[in-house]
N, C-alpha and C. Protein backbone atom coordinates (compact mmCIF):
# COMPACT_ATOMS: atom_id res chain seq x y z
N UNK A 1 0.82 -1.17 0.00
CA UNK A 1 0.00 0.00 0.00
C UNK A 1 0.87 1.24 0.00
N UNK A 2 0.58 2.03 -0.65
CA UNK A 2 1.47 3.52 -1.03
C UNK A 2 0.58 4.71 0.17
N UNK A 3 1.06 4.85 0.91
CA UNK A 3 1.21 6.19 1.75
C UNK A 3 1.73 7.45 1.48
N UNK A 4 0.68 8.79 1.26
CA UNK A 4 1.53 9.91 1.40
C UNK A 4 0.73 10.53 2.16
N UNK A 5 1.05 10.99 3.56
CA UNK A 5 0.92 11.38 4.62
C UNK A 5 1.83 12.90 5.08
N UNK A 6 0.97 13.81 6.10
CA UNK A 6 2.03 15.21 6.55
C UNK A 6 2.66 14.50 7.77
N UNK A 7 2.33 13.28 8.17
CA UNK A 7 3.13 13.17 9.85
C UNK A 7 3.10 11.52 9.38
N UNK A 8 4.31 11.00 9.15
CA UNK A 8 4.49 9.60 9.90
C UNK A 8 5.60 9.00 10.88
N UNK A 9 4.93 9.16 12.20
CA UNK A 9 5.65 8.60 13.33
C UNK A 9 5.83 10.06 14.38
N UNK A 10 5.68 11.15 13.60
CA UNK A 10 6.23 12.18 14.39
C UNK A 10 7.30 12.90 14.13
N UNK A 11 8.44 12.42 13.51
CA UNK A 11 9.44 12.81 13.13
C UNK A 11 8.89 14.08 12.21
N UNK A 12 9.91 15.51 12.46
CA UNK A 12 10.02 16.50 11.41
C UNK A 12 10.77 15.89 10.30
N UNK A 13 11.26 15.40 10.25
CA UNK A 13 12.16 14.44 9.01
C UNK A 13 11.67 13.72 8.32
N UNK A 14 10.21 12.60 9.23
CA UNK A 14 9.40 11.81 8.04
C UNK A 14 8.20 12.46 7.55
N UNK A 15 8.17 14.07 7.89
CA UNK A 15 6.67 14.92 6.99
C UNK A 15 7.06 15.22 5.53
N UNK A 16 5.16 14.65 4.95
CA UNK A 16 5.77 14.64 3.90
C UNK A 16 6.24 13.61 2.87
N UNK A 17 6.31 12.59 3.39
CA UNK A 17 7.20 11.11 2.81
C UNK A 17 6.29 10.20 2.28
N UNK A 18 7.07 9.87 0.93
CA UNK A 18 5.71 8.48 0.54
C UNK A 18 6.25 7.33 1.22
N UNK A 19 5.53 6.36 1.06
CA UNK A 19 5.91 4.81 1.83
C UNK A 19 5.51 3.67 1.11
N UNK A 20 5.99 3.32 1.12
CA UNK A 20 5.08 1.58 0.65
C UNK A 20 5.40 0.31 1.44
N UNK A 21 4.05 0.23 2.31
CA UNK A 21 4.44 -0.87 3.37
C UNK A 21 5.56 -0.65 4.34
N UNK A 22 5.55 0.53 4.60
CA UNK A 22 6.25 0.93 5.53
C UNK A 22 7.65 1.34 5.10
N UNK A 23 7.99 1.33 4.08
CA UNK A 23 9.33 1.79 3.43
C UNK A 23 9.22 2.91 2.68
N UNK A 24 10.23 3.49 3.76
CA UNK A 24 10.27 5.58 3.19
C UNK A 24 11.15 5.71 1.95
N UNK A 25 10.42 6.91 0.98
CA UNK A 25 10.86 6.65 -0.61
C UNK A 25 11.25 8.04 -1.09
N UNK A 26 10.61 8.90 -0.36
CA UNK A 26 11.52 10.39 -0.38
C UNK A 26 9.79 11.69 -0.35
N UNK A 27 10.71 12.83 0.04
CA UNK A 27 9.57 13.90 0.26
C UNK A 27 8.85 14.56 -0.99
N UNK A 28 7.67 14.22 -0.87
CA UNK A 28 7.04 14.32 -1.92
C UNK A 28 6.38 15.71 -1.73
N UNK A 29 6.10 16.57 -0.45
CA UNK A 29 5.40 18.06 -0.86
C UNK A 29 6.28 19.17 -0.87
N UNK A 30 5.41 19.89 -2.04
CA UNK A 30 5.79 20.90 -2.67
C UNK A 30 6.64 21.82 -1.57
N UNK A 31 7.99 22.03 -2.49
CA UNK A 31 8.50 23.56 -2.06
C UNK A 31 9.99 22.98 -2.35
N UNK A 32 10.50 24.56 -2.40
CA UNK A 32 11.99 24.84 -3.26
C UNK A 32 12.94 23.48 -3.19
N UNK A 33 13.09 22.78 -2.42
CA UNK A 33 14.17 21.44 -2.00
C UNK A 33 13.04 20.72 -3.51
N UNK A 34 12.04 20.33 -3.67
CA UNK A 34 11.40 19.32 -4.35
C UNK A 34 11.58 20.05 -5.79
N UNK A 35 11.59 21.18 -5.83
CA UNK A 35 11.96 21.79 -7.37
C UNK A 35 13.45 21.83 -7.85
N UNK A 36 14.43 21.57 -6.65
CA UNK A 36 15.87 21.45 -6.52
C UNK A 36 15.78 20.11 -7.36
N UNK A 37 15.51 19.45 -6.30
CA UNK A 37 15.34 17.53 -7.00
C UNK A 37 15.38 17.31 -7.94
N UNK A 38 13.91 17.89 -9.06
CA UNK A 38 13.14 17.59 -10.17
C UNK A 38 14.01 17.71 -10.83
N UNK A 39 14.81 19.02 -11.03
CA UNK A 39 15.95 19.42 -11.51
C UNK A 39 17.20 18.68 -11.78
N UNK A 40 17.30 18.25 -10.57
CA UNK A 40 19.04 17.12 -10.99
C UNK A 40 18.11 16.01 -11.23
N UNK A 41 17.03 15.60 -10.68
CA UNK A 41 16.64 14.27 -11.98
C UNK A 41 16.13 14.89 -13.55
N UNK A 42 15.91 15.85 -13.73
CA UNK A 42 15.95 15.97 -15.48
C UNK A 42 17.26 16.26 -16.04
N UNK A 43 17.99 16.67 -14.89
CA UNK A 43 19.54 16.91 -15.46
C UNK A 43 19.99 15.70 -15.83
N UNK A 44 19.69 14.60 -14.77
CA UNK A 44 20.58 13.30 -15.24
C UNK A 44 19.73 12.01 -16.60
N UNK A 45 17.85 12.16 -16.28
CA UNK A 45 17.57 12.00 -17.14
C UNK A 45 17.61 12.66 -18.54
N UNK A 46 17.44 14.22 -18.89
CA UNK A 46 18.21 14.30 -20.23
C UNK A 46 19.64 15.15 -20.40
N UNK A 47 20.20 13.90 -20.88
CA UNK A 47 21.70 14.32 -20.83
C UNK A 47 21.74 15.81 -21.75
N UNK A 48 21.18 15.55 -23.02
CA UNK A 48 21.08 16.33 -23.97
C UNK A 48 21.06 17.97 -24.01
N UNK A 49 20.25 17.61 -22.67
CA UNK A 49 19.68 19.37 -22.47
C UNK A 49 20.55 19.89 -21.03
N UNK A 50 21.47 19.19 -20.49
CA UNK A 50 21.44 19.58 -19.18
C UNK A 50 22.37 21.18 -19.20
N UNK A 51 23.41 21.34 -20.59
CA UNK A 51 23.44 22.57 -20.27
C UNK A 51 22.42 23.69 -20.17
N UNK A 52 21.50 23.20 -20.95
CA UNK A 52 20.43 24.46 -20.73
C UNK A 52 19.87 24.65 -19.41
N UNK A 53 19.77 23.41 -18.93
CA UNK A 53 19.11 23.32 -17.51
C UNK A 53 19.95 24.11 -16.22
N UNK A 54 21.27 23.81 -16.98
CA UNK A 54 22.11 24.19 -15.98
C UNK A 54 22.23 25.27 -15.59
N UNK A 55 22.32 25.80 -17.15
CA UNK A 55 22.26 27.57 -17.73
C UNK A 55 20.54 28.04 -16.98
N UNK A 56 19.56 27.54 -16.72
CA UNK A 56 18.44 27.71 -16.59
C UNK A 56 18.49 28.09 -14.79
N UNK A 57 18.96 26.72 -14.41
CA UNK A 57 19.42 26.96 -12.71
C UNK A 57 19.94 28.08 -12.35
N UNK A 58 20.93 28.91 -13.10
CA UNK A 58 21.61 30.08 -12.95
C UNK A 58 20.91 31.25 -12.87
N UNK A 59 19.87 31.26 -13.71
CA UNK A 59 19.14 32.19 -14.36
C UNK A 59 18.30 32.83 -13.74
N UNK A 60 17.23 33.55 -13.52
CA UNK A 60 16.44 34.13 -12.72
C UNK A 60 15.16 34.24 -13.06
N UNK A 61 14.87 33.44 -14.67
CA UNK A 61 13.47 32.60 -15.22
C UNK A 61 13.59 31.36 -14.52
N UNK A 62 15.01 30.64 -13.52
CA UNK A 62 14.53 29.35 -12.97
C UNK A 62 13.18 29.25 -12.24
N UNK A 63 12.53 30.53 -11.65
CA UNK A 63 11.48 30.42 -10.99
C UNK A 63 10.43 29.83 -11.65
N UNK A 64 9.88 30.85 -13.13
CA UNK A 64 9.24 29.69 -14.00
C UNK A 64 8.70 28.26 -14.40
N UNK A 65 9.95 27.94 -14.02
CA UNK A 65 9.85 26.46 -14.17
C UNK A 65 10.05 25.48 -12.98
N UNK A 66 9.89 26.08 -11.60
CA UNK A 66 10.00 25.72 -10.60
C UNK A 66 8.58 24.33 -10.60
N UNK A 67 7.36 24.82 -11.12
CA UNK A 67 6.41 24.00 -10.67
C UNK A 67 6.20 22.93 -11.46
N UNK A 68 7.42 22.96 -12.99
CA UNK A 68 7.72 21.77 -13.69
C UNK A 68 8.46 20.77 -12.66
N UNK A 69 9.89 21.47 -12.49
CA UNK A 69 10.52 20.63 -11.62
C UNK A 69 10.02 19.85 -10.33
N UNK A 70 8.93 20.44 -9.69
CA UNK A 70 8.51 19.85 -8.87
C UNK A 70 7.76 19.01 -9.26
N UNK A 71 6.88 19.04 -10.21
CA UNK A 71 5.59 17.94 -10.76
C UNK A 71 6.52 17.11 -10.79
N UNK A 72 7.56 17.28 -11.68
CA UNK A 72 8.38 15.97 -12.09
C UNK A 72 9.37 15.31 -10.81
N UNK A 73 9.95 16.18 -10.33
CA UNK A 73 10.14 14.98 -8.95
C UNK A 73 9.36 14.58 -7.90
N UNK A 74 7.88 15.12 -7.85
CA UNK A 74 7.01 14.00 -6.97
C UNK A 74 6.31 12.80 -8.27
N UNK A 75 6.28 13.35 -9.63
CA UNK A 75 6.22 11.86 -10.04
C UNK A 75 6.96 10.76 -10.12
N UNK A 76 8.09 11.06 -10.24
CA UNK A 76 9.60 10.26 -9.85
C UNK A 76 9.18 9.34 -8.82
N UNK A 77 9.40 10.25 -7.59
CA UNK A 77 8.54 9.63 -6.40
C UNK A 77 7.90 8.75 -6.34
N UNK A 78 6.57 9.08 -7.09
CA UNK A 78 5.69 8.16 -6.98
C UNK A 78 5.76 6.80 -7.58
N UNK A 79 5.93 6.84 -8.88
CA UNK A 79 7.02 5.83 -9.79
C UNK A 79 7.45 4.98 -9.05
N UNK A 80 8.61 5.57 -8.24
CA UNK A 80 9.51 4.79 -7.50
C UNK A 80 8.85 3.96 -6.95
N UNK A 81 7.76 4.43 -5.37
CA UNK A 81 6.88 3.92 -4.86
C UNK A 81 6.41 2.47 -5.56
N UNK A 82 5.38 2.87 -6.69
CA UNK A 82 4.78 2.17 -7.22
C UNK A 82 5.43 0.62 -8.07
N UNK A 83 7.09 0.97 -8.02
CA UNK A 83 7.73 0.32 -8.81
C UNK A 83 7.81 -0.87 -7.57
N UNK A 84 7.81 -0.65 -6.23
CA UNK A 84 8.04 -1.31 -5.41
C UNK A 84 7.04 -2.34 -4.90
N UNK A 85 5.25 -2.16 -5.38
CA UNK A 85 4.34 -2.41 -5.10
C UNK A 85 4.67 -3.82 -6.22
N UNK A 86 3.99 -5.26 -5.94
CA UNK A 86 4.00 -6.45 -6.90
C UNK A 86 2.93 -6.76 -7.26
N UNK A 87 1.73 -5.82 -6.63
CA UNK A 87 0.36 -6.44 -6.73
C UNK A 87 -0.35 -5.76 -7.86
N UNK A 88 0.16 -4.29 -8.64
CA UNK A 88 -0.62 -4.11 -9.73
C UNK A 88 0.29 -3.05 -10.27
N UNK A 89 0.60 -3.64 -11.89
CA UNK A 89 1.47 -2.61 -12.63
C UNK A 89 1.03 -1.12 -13.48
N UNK A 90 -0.32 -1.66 -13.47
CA UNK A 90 -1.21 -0.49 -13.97
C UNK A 90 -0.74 1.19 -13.37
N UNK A 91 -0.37 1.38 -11.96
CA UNK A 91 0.05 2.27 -11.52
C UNK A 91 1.49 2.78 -12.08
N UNK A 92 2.55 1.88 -11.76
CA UNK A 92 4.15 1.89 -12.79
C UNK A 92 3.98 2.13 -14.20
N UNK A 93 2.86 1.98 -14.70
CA UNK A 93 2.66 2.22 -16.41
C UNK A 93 2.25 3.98 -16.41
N UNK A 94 1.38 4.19 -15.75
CA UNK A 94 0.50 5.73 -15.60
C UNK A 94 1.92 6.33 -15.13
N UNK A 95 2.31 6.24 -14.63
CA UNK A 95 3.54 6.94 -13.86
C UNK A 95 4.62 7.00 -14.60
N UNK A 96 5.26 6.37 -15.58
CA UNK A 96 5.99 6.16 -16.27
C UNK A 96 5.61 7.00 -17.39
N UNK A 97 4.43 7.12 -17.85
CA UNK A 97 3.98 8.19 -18.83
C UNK A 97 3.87 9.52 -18.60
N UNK A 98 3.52 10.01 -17.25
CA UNK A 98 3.31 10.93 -16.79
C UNK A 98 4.83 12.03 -16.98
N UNK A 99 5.70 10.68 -16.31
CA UNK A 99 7.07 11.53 -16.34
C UNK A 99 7.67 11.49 -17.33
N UNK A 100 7.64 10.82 -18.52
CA UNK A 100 7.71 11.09 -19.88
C UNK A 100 7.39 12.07 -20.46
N UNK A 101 5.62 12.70 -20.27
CA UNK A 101 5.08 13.67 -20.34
C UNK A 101 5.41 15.03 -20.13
N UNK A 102 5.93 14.56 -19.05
CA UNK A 102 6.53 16.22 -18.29
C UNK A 102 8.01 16.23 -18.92
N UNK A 103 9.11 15.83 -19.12
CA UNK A 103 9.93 15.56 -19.26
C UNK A 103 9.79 15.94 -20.97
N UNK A 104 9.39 15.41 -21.73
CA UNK A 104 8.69 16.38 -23.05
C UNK A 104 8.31 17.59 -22.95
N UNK A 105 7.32 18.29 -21.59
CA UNK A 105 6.99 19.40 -21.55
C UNK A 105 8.26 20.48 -21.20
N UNK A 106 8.91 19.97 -20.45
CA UNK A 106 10.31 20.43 -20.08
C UNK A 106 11.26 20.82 -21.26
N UNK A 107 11.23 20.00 -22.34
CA UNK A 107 11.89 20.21 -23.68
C UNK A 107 11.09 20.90 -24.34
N UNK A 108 10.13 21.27 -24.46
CA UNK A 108 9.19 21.59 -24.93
C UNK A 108 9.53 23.51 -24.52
N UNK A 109 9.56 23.55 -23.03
CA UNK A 109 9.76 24.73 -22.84
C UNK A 109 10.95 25.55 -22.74
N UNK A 110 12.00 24.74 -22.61
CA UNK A 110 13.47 25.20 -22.75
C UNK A 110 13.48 25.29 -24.20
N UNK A 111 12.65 25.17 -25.16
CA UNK A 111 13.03 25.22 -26.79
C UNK A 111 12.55 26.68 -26.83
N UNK A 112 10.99 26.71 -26.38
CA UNK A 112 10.60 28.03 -26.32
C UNK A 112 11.35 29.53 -25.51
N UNK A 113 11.84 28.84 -24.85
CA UNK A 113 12.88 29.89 -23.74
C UNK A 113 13.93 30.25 -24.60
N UNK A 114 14.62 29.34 -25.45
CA UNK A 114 15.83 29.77 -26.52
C UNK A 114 15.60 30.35 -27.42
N UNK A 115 14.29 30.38 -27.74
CA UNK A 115 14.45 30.96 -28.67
C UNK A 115 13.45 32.59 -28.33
N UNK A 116 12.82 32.23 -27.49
CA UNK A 116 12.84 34.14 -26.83
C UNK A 116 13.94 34.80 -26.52
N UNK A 117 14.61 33.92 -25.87
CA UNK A 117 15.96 34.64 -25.56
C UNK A 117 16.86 35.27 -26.71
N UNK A 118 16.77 34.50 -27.59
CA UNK A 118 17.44 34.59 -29.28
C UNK A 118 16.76 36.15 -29.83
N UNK A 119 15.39 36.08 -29.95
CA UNK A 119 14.91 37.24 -30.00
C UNK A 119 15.23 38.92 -30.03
């Protein structure tokens, strides 16, 4: 069973955290650390683009795209989660598309950003 909960156990450290069957998988609510994340996982998932990303991190449009980066590392998250579950893959399939999805939208908008900037 996949848990995402604001308090498990009490700990300030486990708010926030997905689980599955009791195994902690990383902080899934929103704010600047989870848009940090999203970030070095699209950096390492697309190799292709990461100078832009990098160049993007620097930048002071990173705000912009703050609520990409975050969608995309609580779907990560969840993914993960779900990858861990044996009882139904239907969830690992939706999730797997999702972050595909975004991860397109991400290219999608760093194309548009270059070329305003070009402008």
């Amino acid at each position: 069973m996949v848990e995402v909960n604001s308090d498990f156990g009490g700990s300030p450290f486990d708010r926030g955290l997905a689980r599955v069957d009791g195994q902690r998988f990383g902080k899934i609510e929103g704010n600047l650390g989870t848009a940090q994340c999203g970030l070095h996982r699209l950096m390492l998932k697309l190799p292709a683009a990461r100078k832009q990303l990098e160049a993007l991190a620097a930048s002071s449009s990173r705000r912009l795209f703050c609520d990409l980066f975050e969608a995309y590392d609580e779907a990560c998250i969840a993914l993960e989660a779900f990858r861990h579950q044996n009882d139904d893959d239907r969830p690992v399939r939706e999730y797997e598309v999702i972050c595909a999805e975004l991860e397109a939208e991400v290219i999608r908008q760093l194309e548009t950003a270059i070329l305003w900037l070009r402008s």
